[in-house]
PDB file of N, CA and C in Angstrom:
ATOM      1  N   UNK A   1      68.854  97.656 131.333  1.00  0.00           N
ATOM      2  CA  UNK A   1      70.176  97.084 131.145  1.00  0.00           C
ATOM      3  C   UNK A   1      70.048  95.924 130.171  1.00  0.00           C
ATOM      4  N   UNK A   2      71.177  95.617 129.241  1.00  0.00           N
ATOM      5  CA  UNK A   2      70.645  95.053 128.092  1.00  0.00           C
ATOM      6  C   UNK A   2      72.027  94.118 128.889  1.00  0.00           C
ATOM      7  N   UNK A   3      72.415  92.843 128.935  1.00  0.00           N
ATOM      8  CA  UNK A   3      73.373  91.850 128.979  1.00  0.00           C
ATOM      9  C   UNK A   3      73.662  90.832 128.216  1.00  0.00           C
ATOM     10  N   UNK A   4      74.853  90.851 127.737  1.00  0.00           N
ATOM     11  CA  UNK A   4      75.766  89.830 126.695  1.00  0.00           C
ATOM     12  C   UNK A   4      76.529  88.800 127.332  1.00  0.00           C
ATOM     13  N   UNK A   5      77.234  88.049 126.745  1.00  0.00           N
ATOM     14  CA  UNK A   5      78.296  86.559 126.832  1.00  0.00           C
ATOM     15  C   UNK A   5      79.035  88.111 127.553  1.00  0.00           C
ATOM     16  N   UNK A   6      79.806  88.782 126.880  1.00  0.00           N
ATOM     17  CA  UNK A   6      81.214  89.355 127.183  1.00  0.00           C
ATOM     18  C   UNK A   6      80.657  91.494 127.642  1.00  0.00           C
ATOM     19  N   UNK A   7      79.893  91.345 127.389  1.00  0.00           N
ATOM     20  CA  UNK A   7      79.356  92.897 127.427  1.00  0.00           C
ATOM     21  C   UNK A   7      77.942  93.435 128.270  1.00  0.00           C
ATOM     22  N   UNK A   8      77.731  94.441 128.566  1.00  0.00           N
ATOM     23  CA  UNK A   8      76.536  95.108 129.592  1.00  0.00           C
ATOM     24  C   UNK A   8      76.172  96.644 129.042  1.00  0.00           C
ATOM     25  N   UNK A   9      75.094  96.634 128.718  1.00  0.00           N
ATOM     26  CA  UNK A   9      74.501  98.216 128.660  1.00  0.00           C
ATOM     27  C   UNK A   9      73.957  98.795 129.170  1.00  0.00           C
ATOM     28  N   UNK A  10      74.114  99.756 130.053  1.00  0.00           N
ATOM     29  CA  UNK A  10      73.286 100.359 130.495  1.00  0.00           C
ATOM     30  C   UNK A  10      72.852 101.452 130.381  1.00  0.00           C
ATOM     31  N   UNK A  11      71.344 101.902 129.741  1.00  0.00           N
ATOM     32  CA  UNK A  11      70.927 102.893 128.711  1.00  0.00           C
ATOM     33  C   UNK A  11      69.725 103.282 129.943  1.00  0.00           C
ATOM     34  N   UNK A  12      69.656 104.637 129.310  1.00  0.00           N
ATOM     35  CA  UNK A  12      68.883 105.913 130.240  1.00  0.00           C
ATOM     36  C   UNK A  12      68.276 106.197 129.247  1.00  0.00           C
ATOM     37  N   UNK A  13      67.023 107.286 129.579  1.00  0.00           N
ATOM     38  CA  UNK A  13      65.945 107.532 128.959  1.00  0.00           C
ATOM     39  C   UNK A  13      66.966 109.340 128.768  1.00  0.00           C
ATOM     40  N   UNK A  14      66.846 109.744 129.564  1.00  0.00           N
ATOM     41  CA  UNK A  14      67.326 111.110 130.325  1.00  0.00           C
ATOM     42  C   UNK A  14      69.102 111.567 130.181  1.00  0.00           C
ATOM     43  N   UNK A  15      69.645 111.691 130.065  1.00  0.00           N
ATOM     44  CA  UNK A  15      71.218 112.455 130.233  1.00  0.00           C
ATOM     45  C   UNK A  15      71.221 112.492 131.769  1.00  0.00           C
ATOM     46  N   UNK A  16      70.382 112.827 132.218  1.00  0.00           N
ATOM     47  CA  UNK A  16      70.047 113.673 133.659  1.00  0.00           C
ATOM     48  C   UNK A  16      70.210 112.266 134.601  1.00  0.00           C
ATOM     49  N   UNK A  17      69.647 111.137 133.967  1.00  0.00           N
ATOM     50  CA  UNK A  17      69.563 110.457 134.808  1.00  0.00           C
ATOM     51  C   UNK A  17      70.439 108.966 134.525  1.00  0.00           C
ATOM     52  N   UNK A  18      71.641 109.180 133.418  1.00  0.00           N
ATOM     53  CA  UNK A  18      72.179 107.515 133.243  1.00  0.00           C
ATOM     54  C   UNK A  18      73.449 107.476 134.367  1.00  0.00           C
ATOM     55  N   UNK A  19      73.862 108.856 135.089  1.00  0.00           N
ATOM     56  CA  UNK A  19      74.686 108.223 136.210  1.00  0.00           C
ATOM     57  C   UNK A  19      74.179 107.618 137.313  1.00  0.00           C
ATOM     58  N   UNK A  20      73.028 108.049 137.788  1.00  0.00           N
ATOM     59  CA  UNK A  20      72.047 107.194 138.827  1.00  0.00           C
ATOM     60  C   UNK A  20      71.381 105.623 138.636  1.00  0.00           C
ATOM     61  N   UNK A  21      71.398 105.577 136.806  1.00  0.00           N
ATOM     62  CA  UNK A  21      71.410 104.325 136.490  1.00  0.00           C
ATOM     63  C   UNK A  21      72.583 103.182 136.665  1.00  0.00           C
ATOM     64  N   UNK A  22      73.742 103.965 136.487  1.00  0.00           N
ATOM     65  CA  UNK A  22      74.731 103.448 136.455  1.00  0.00           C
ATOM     66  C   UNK A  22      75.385 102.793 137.249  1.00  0.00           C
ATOM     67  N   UNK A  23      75.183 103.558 138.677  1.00  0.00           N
ATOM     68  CA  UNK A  23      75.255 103.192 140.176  1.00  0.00           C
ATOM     69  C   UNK A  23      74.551 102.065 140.550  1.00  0.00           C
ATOM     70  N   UNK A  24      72.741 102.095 139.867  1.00  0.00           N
ATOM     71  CA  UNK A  24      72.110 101.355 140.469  1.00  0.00           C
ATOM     72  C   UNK A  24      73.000  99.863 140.067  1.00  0.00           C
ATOM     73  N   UNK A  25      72.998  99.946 138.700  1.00  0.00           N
ATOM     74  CA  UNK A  25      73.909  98.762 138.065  1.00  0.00           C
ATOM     75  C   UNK A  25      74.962  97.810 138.695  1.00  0.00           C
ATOM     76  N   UNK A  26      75.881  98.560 138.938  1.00  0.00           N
ATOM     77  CA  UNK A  26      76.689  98.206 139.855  1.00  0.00           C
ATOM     78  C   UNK A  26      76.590  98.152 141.362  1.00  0.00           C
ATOM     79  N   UNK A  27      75.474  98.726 141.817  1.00  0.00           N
ATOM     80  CA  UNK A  27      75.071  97.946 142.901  1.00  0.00           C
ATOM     81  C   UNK A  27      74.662  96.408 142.981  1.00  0.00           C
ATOM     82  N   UNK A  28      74.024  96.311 141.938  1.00  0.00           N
ATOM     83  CA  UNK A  28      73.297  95.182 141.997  1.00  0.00           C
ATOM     84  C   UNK A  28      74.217  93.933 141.496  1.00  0.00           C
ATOM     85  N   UNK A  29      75.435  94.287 140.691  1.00  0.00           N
ATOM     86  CA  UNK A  29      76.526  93.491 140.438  1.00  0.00           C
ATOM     87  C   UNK A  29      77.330  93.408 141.899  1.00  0.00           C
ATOM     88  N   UNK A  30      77.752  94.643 142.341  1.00  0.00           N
ATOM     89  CA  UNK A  30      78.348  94.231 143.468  1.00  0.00           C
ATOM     90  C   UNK A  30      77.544  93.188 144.689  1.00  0.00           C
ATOM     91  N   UNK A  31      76.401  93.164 144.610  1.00  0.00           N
ATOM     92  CA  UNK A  31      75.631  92.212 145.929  1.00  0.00           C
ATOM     93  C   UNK A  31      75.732  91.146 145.520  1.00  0.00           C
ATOM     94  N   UNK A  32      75.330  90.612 143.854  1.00  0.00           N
ATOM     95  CA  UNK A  32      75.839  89.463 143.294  1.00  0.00           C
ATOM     96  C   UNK A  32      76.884  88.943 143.012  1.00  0.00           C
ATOM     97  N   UNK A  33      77.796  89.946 143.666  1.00  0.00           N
ATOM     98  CA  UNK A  33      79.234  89.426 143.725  1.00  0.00           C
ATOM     99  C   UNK A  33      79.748  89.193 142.422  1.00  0.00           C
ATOM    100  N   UNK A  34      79.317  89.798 140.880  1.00  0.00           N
ATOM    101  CA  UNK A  34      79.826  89.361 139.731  1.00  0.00           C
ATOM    102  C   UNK A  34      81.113  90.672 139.064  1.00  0.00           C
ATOM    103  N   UNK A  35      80.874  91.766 140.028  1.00  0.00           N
ATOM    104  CA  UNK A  35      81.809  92.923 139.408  1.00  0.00           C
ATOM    105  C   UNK A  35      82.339  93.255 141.333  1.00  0.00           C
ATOM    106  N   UNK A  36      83.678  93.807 140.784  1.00  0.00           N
ATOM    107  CA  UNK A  36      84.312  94.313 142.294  1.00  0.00           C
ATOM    108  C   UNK A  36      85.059  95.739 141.548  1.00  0.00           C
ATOM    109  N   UNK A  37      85.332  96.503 142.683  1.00  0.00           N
ATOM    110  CA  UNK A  37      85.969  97.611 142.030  1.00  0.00           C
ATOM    111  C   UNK A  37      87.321  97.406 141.715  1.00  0.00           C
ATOM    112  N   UNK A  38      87.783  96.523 141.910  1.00  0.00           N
ATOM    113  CA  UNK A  38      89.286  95.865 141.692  1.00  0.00           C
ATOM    114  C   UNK A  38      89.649  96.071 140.262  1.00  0.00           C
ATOM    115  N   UNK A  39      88.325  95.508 139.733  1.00  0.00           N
ATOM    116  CA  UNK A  39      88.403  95.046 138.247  1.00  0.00           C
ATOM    117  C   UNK A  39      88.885  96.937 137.265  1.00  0.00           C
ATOM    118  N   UNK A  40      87.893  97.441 137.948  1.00  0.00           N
ATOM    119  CA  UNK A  40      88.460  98.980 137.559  1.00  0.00           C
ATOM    120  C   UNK A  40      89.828  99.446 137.331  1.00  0.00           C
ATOM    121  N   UNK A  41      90.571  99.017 138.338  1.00  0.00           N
ATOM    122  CA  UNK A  41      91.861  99.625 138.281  1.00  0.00           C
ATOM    123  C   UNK A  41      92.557  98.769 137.473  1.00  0.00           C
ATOM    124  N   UNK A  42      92.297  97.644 136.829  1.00  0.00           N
ATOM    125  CA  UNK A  42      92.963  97.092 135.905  1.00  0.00           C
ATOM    126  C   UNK A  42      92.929  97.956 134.521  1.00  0.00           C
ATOM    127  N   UNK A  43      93.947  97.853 133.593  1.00  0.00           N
ATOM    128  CA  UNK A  43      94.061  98.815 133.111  1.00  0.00           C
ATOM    129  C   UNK A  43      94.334  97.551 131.374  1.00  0.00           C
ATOM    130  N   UNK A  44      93.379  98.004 130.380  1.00  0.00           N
ATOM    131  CA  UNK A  44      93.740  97.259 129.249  1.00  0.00           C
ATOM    132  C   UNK A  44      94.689  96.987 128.427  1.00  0.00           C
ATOM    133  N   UNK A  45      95.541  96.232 128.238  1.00  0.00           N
ATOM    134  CA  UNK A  45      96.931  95.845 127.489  1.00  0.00           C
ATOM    135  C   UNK A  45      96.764  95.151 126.286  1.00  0.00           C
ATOM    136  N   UNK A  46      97.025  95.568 125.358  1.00  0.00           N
ATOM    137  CA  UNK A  46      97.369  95.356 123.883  1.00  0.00           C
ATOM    138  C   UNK A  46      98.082  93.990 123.993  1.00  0.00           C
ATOM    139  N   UNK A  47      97.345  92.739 123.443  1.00  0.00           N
ATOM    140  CA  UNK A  47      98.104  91.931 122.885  1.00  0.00           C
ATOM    141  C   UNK A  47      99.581  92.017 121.583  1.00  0.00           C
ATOM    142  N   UNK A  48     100.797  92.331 122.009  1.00  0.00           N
ATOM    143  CA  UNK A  48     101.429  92.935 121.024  1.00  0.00           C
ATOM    144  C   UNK A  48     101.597  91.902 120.111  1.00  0.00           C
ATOM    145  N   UNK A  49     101.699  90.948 120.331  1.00  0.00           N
ATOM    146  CA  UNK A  49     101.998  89.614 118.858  1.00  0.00           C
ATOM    147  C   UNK A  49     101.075  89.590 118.246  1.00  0.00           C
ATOM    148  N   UNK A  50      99.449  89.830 118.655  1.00  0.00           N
ATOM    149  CA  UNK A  50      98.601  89.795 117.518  1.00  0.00           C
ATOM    150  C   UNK A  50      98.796  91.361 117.083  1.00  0.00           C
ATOM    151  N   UNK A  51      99.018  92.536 117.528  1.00  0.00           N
ATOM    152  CA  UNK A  51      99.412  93.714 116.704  1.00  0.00           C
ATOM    153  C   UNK A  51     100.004  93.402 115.401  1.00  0.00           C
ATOM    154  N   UNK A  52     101.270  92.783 115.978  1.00  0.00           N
ATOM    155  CA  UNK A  52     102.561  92.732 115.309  1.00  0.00           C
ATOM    156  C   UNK A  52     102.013  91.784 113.804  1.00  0.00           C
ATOM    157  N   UNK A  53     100.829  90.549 114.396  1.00  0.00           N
ATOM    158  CA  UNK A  53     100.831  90.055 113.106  1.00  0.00           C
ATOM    159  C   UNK A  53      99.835  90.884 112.196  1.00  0.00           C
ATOM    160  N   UNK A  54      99.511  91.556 112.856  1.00  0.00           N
ATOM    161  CA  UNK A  54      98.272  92.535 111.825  1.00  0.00           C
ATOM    162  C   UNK A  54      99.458  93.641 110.615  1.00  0.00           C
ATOM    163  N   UNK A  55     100.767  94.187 111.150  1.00  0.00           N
ATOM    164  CA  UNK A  55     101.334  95.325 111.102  1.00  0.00           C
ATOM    165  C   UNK A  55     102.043  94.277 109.392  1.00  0.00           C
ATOM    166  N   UNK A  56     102.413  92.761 110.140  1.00  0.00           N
ATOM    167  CA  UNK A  56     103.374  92.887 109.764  1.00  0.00           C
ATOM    168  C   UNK A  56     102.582  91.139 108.485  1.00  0.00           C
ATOM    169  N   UNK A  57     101.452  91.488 108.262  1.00  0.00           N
ATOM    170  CA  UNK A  57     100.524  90.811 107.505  1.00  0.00           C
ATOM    171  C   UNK A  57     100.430  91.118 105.597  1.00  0.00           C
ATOM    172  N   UNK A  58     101.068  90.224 104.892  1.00  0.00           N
ATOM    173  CA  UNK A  58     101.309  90.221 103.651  1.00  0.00           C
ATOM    174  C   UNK A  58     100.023  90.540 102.946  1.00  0.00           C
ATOM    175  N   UNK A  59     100.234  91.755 101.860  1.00  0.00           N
ATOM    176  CA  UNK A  59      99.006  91.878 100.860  1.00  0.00           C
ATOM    177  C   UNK A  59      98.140  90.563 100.429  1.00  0.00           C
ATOM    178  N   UNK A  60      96.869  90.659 100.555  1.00  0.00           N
ATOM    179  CA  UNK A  60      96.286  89.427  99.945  1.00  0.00           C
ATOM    180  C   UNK A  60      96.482  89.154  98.250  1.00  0.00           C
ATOM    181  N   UNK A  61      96.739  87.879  97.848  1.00  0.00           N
ATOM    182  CA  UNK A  61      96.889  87.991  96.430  1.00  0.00           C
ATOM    183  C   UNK A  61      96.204  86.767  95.734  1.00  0.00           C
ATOM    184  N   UNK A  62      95.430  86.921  96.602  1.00  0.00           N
ATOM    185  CA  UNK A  62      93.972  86.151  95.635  1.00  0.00           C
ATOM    186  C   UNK A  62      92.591  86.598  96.194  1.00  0.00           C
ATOM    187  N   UNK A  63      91.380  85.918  96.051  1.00  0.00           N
ATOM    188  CA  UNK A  63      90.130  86.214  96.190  1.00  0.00           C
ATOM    189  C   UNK A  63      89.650  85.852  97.943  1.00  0.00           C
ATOM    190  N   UNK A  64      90.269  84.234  97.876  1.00  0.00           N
ATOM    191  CA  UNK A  64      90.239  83.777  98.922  1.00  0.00           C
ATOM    192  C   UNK A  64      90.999  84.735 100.833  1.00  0.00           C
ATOM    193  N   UNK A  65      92.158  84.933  99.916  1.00  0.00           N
ATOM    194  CA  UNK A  65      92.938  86.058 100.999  1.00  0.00           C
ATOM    195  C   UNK A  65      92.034  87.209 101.319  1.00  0.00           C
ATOM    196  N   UNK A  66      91.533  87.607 100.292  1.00  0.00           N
ATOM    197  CA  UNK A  66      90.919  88.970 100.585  1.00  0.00           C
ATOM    198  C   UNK A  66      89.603  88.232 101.851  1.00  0.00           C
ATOM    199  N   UNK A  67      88.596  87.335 100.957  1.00  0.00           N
ATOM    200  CA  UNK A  67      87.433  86.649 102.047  1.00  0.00           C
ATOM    201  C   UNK A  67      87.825  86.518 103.470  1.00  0.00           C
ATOM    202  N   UNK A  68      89.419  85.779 103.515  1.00  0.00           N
ATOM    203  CA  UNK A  68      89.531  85.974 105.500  1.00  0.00           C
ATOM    204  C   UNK A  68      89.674  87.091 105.866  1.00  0.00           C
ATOM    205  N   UNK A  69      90.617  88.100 105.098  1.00  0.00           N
ATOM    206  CA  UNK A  69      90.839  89.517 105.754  1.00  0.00           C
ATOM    207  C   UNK A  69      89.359  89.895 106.119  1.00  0.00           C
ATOM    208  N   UNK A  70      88.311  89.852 105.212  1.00  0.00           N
ATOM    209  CA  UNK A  70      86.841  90.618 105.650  1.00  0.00           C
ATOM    210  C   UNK A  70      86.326  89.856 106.493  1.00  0.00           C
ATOM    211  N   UNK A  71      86.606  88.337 106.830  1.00  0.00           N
ATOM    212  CA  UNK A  71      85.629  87.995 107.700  1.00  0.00           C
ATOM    213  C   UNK A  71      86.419  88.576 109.547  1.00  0.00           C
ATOM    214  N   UNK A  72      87.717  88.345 109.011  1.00  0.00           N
ATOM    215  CA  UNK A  72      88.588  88.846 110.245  1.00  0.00           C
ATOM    216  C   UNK A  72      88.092  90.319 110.588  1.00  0.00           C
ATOM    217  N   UNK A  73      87.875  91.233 109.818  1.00  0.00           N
ATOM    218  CA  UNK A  73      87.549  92.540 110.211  1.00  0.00           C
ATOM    219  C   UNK A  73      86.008  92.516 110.438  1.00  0.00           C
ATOM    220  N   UNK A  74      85.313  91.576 109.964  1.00  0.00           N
ATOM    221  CA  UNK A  74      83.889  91.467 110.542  1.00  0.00           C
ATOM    222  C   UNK A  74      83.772  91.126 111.809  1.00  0.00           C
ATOM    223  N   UNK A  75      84.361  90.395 112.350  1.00  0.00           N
ATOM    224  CA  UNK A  75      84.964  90.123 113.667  1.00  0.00           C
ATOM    225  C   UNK A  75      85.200  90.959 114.619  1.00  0.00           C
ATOM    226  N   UNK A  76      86.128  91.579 114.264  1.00  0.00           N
ATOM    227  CA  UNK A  76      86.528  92.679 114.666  1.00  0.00           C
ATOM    228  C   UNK A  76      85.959  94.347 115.150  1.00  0.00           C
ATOM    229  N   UNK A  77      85.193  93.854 114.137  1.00  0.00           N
ATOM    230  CA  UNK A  77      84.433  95.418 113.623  1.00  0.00           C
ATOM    231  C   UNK A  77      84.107  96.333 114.778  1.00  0.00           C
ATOM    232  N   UNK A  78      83.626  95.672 115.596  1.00  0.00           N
ATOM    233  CA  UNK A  78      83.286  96.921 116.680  1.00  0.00           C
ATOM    234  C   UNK A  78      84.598  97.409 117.396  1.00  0.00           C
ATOM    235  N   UNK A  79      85.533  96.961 116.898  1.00  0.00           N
ATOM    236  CA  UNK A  79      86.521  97.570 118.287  1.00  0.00           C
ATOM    237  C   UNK A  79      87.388  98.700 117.484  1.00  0.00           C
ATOM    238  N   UNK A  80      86.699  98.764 115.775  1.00  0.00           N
ATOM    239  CA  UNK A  80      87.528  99.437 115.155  1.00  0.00           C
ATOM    240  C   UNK A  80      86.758 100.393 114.250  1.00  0.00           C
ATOM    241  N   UNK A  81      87.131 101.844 114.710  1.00  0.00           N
ATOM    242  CA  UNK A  81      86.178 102.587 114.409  1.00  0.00           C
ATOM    243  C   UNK A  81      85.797 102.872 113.221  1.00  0.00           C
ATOM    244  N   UNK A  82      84.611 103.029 112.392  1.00  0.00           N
ATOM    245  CA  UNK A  82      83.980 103.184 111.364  1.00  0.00           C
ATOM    246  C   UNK A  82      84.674 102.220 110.447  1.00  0.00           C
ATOM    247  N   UNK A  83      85.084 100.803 110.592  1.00  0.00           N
ATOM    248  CA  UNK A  83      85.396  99.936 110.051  1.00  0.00           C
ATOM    249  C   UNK A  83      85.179  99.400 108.870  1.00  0.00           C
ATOM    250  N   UNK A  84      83.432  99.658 108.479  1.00  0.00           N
ATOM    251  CA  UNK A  84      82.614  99.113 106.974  1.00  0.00           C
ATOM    252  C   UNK A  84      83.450 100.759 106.335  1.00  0.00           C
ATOM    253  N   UNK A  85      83.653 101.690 106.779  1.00  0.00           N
ATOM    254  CA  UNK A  85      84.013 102.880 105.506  1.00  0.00           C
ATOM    255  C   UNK A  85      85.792 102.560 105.659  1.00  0.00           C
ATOM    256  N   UNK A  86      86.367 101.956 106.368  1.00  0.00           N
ATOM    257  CA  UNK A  86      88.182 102.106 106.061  1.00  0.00           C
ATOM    258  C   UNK A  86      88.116 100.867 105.375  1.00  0.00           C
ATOM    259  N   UNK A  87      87.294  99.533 105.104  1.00  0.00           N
ATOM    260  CA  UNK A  87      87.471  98.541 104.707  1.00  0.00           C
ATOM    261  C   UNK A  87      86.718  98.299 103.331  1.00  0.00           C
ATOM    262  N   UNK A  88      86.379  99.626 102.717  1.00  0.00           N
ATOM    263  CA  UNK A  88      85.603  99.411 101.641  1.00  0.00           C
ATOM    264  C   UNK A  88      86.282  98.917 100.353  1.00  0.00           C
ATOM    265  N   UNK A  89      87.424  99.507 100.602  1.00  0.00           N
ATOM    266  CA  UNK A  89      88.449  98.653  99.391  1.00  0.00           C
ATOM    267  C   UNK A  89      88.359  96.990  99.197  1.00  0.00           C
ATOM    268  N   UNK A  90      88.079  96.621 100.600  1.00  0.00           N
ATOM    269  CA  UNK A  90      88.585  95.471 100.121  1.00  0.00           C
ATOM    270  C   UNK A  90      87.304  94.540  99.824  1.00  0.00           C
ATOM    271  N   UNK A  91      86.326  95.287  99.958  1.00  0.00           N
ATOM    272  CA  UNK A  91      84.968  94.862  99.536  1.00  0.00           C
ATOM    273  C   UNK A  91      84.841  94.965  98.259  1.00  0.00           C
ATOM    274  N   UNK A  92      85.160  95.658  97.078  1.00  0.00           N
ATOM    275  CA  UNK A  92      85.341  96.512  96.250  1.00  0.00           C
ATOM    276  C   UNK A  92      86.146  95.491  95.478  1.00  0.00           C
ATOM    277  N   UNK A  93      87.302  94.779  96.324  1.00  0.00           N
ATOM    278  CA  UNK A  93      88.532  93.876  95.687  1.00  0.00           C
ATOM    279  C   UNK A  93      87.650  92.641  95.254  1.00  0.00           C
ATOM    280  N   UNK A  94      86.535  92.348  96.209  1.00  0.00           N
ATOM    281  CA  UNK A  94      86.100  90.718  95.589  1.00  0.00           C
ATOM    282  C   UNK A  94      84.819  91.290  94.730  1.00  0.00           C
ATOM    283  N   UNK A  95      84.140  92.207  94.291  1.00  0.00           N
ATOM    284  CA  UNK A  95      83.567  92.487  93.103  1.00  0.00           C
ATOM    285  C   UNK A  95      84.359  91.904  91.762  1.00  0.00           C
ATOM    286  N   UNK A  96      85.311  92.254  91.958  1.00  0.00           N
ATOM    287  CA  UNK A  96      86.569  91.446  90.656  1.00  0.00           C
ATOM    288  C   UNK A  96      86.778  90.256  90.881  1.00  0.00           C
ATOM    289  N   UNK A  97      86.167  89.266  90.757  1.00  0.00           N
ATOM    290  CA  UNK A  97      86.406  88.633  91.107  1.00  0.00           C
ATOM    291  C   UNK A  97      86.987  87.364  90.349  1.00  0.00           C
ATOM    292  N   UNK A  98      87.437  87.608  88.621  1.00  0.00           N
ATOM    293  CA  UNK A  98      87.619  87.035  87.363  1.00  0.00           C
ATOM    294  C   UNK A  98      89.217  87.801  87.338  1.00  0.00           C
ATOM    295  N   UNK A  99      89.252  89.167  87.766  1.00  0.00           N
ATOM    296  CA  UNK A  99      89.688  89.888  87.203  1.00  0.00           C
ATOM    297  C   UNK A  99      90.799  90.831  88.951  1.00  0.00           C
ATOM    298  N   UNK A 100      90.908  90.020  89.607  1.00  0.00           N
ATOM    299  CA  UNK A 100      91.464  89.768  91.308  1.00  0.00           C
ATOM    300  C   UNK A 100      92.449  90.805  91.111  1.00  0.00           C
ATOM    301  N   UNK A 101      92.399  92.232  91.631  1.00  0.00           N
ATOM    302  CA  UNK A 101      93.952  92.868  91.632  1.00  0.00           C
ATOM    303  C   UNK A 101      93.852  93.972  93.103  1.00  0.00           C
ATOM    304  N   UNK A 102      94.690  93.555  94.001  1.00  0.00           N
ATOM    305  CA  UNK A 102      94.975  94.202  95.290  1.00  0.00           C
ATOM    306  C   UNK A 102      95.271  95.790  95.093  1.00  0.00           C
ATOM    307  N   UNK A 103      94.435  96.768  94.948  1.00  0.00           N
ATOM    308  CA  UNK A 103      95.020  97.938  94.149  1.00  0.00           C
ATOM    309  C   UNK A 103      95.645  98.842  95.741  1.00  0.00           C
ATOM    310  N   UNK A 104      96.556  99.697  95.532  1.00  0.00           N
ATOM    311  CA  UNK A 104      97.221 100.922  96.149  1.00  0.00           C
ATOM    312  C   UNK A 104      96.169 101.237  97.089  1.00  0.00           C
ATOM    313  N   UNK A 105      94.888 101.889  96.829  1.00  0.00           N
ATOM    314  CA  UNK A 105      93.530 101.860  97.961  1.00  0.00           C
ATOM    315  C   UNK A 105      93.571 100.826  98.802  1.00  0.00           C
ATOM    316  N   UNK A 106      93.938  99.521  98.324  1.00  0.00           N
ATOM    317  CA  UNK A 106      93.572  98.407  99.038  1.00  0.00           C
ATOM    318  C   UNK A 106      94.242  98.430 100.365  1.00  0.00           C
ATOM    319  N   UNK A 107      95.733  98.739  99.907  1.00  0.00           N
ATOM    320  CA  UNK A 107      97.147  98.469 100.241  1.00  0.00           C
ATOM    321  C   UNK A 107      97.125  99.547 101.605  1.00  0.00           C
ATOM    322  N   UNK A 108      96.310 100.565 101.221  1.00  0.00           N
ATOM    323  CA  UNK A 108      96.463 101.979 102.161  1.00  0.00           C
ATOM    324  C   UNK A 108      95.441 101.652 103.100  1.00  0.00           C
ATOM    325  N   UNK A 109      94.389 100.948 102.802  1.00  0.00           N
ATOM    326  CA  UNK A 109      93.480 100.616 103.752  1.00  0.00           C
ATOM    327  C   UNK A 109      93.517  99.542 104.820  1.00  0.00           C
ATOM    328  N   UNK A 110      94.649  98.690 104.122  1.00  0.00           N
ATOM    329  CA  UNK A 110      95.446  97.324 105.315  1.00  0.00           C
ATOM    330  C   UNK A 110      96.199  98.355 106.229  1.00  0.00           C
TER     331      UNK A 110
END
């Protein structure tokens, strides 16, 4: 079991054998009292105002704009799948960096 600030892994050698790992896991959380099955039935909810400001987030139109958008999606990155290949545009945008233009790719990839 590998453990993070916010995250837990628990990796098997076998297919055969990562549900028996899995159990053990949560045994050993449940005696330490740090996981309950409660937490299970909670069910994950979308912050909609930060959606909304992503949806509703103006083209970048300088060099600098583009730098937060990538560090924001670096951030991000794991929760969004294959992220370095949908965000290549805008990697692509600060190569120009004399020559700064938000192209249609860019635009399709926000």
């Amino acid at each position: 079991m590998e453990v993070y600030v916010d995250d837990m892994l628990v990796k098997s050698l076998k297919k055969a054998d990562h549900i028996t790992h899995l159990q053990e896991a949560f045994e050993v959380l449940r005696i330490w009292e740090v996981f309950s099955i409660g937490g299970l039935k909670r069910e994950i909810e979308a912050v909609t105002d930060k959606i909304k400001a992503i949806f509703d987030m103006e083209p970048p139109s300088s060099v600098k704009d583009v730098q937060k958008l990538t560090s924001r999606i670096t951030v991000l990155g794991r929760f969004i799948s294959k992220s370095e290949d949908k965000c290549l545009s805008f990697f692509k945008a600060l190569k120009k960096v004399k020559d700064f233009a938000w192209t249609d790719e860019s635009q399709t990839s926000l």
